[in-house]
C-alpha atoms as a PDB file:
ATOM      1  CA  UNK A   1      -2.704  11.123  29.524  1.00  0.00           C
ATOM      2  CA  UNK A   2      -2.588  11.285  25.492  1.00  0.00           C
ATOM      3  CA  UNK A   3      -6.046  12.183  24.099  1.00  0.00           C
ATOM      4  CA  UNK A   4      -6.825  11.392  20.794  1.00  0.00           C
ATOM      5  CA  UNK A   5      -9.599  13.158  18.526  1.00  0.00           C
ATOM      6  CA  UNK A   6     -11.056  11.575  15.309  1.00  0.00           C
ATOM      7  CA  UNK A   7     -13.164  13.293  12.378  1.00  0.00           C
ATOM      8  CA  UNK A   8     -13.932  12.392   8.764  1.00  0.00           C
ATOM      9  CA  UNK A   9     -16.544   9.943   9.197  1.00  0.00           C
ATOM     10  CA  UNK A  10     -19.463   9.259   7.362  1.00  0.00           C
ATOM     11  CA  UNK A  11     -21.250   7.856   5.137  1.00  0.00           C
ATOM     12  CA  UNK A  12     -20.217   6.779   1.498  1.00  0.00           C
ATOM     13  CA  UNK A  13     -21.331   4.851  -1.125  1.00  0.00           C
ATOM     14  CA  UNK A  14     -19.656   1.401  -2.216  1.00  0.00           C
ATOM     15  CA  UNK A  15     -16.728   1.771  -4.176  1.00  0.00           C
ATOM     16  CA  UNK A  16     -16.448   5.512  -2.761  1.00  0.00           C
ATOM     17  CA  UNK A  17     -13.623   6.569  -0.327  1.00  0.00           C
ATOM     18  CA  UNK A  18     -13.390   8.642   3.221  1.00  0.00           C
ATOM     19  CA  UNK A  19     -10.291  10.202   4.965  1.00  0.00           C
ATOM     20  CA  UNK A  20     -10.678   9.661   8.671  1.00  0.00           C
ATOM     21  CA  UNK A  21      -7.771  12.086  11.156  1.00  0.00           C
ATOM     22  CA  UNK A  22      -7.067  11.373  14.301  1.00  0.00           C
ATOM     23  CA  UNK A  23      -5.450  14.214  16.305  1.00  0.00           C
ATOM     24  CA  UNK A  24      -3.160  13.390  18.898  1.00  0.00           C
ATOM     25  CA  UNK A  25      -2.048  15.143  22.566  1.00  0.00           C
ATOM     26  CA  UNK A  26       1.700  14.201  21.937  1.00  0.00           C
ATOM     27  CA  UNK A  27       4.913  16.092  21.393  1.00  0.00           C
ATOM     28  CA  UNK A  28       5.289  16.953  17.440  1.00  0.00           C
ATOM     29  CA  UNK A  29       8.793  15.122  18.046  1.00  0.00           C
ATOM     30  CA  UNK A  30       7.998  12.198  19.527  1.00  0.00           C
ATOM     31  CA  UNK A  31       7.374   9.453  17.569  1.00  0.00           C
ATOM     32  CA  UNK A  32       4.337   7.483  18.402  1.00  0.00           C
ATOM     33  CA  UNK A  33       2.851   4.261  16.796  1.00  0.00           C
ATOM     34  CA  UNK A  34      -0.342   4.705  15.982  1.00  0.00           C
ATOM     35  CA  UNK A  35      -3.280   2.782  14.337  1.00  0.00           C
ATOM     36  CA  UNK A  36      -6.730   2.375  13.520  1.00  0.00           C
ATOM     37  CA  UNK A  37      -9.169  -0.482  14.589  1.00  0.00           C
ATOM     38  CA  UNK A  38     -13.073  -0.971  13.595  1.00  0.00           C
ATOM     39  CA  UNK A  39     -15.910  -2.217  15.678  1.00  0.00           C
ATOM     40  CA  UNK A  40     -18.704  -4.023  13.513  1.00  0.00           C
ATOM     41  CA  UNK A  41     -22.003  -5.031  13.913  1.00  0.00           C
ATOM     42  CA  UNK A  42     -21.765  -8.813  15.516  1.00  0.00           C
ATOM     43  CA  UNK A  43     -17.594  -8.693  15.512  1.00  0.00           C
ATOM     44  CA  UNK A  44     -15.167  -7.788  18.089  1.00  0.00           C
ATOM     45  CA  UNK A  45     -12.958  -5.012  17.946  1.00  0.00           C
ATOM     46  CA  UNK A  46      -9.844  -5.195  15.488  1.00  0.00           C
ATOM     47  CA  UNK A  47      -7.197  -3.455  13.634  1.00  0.00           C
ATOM     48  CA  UNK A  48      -6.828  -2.201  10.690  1.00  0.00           C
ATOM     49  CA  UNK A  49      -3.682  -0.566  10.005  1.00  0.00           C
ATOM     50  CA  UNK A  50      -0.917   0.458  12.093  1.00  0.00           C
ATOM     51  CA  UNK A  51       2.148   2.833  11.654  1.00  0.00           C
ATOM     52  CA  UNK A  52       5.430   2.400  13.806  1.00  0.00           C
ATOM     53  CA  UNK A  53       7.301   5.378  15.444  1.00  0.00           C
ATOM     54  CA  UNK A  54       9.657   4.693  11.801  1.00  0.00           C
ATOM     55  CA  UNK A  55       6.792   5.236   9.565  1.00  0.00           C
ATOM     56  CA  UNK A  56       5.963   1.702   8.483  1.00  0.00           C
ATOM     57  CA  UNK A  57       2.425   0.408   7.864  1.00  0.00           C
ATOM     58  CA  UNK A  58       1.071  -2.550   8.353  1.00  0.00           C
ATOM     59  CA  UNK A  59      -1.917  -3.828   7.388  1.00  0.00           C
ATOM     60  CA  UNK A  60      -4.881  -6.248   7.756  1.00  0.00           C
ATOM     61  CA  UNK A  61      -5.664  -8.413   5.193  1.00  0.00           C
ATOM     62  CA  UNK A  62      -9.087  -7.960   4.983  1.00  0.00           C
ATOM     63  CA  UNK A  63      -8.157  -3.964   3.973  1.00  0.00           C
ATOM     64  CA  UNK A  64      -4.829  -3.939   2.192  1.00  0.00           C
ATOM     65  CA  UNK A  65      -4.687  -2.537  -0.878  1.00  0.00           C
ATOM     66  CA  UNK A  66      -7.518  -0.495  -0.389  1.00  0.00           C
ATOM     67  CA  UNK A  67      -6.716   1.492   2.845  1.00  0.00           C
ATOM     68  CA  UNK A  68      -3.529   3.712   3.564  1.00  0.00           C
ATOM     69  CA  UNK A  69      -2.243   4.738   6.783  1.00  0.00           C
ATOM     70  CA  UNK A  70       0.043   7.765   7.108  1.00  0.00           C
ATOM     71  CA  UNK A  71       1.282  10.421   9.507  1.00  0.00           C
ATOM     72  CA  UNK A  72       2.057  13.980   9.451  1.00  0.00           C
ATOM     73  CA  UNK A  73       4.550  13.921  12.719  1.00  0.00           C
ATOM     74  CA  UNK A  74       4.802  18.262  12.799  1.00  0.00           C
ATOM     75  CA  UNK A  75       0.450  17.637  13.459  1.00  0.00           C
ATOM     76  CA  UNK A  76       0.722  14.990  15.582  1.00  0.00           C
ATOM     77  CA  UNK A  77      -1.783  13.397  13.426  1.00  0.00           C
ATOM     78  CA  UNK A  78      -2.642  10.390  12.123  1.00  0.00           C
ATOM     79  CA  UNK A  79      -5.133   9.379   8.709  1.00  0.00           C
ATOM     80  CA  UNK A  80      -6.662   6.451   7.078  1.00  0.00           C
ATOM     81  CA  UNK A  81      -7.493   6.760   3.212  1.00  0.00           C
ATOM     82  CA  UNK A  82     -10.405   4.336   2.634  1.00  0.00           C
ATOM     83  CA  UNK A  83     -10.862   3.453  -0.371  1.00  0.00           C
ATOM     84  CA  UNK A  84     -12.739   1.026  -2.508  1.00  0.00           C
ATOM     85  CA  UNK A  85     -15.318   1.349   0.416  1.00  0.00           C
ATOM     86  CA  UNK A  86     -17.423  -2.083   1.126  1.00  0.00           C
ATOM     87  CA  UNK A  87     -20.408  -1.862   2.943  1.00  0.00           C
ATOM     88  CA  UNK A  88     -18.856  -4.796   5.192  1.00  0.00           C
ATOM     89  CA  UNK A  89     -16.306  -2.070   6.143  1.00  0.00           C
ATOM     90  CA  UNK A  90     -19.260  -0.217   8.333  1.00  0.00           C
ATOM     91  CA  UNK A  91     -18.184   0.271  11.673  1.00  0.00           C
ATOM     92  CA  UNK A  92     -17.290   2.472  14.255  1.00  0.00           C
ATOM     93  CA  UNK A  93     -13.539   3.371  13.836  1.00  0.00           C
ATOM     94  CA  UNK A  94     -11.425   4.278  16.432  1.00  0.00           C
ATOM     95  CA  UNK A  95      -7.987   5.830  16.545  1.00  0.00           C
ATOM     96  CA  UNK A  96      -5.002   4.123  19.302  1.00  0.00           C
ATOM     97  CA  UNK A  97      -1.620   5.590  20.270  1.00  0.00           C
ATOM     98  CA  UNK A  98       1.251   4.117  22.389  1.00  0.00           C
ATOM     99  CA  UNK A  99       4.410   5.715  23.040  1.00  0.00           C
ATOM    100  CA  UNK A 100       6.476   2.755  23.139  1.00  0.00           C
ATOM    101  CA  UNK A 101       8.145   0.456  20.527  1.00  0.00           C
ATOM    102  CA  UNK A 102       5.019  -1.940  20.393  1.00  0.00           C
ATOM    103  CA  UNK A 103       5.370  -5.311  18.443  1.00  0.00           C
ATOM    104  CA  UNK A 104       2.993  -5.332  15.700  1.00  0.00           C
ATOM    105  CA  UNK A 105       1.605  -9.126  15.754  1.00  0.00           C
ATOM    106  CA  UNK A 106       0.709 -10.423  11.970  1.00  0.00           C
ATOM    107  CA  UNK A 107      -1.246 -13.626  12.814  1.00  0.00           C
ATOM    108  CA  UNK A 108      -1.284 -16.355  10.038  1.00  0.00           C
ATOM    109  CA  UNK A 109      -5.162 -15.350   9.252  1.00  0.00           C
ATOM    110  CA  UNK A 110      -3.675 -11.658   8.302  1.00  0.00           C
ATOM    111  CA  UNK A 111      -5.297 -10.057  11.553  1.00  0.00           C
ATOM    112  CA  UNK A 112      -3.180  -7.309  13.136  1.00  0.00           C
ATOM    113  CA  UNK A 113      -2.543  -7.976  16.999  1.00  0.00           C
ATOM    114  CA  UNK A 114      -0.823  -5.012  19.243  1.00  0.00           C
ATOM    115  CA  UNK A 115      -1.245  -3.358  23.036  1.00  0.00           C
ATOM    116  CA  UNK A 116      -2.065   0.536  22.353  1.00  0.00           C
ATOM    117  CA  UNK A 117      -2.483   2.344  25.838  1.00  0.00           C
ATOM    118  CA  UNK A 118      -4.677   5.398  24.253  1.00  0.00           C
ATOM    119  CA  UNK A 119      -8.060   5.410  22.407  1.00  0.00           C
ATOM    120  CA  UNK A 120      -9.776   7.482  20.697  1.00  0.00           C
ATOM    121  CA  UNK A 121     -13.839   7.896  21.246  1.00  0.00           C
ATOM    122  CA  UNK A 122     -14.147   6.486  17.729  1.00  0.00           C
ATOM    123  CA  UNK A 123     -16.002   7.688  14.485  1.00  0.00           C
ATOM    124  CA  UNK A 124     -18.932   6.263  12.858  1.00  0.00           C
ATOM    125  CA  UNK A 125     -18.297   4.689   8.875  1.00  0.00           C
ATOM    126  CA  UNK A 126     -21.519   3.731   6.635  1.00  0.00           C
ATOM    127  CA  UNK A 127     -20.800   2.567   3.710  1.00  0.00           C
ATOM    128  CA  UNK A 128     -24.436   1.976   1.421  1.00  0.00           C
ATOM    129  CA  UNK A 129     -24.238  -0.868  -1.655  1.00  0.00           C
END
């Protein structure tokens, strides 16, 4: 069972960044995909940004250019940069791990669809205007 541990949450103003980590159980040489979804007030849960096992991000539309995803592999860890914060980016944010090759859907709307089998317990974002 891969746990995964998030921090950097907060609360920001708009136009102001945060750095969420997520921690992950996992070998330091295995090469995980790993991403971050959101939960917001009224929505269902969806992605954000993912990173394959071969460090490429993708992104949802409704974040790129504002958000990066990256990994440090020897940490096991994953981060979002946020910035350009929008107080429609409130949410709870939660970090997701799979160990296989997932297939990271882009649907025609620019949502991100893909099966992670590990969650994080998620981290609260409030961004003011």
């Amino acid at each position: 069972q891969v746990q995964l541990v998030e921090s950097g949450g907060g609360s920001a103003q708009s136009g102001g960044s945060l750095r969420l980590s997520c921690v992950a159980s996992i070998p330091t040489s295995t090469n995980y995909c790993m991403g971050w979804y959101r939960r917001v007030p009224g929505k269902e849960r969806e992605a954000v940004a993912v990173i394959g096992g071969d460090d490429s991000p993708k992104y949802a539309d409704s974040v790129k250019g504002r958000f990066t995803i990256f990994k440090d592999n020897a940490k096991a860890t994953v981060y979002l940069q946020m910035n350009s914060l929008k107080p429609e980016d409130t949410g709870m944010y939660y970090c997701a791990a799979d160990g296989r090759d997932l297939v990271v859907v882009v649907t025609p709307t620019g949502e991100l669809e893909a099966d992670f089998s590990y969650w994080g317990q998620g981290t609260q974002v409030t961004v003011s205007s």
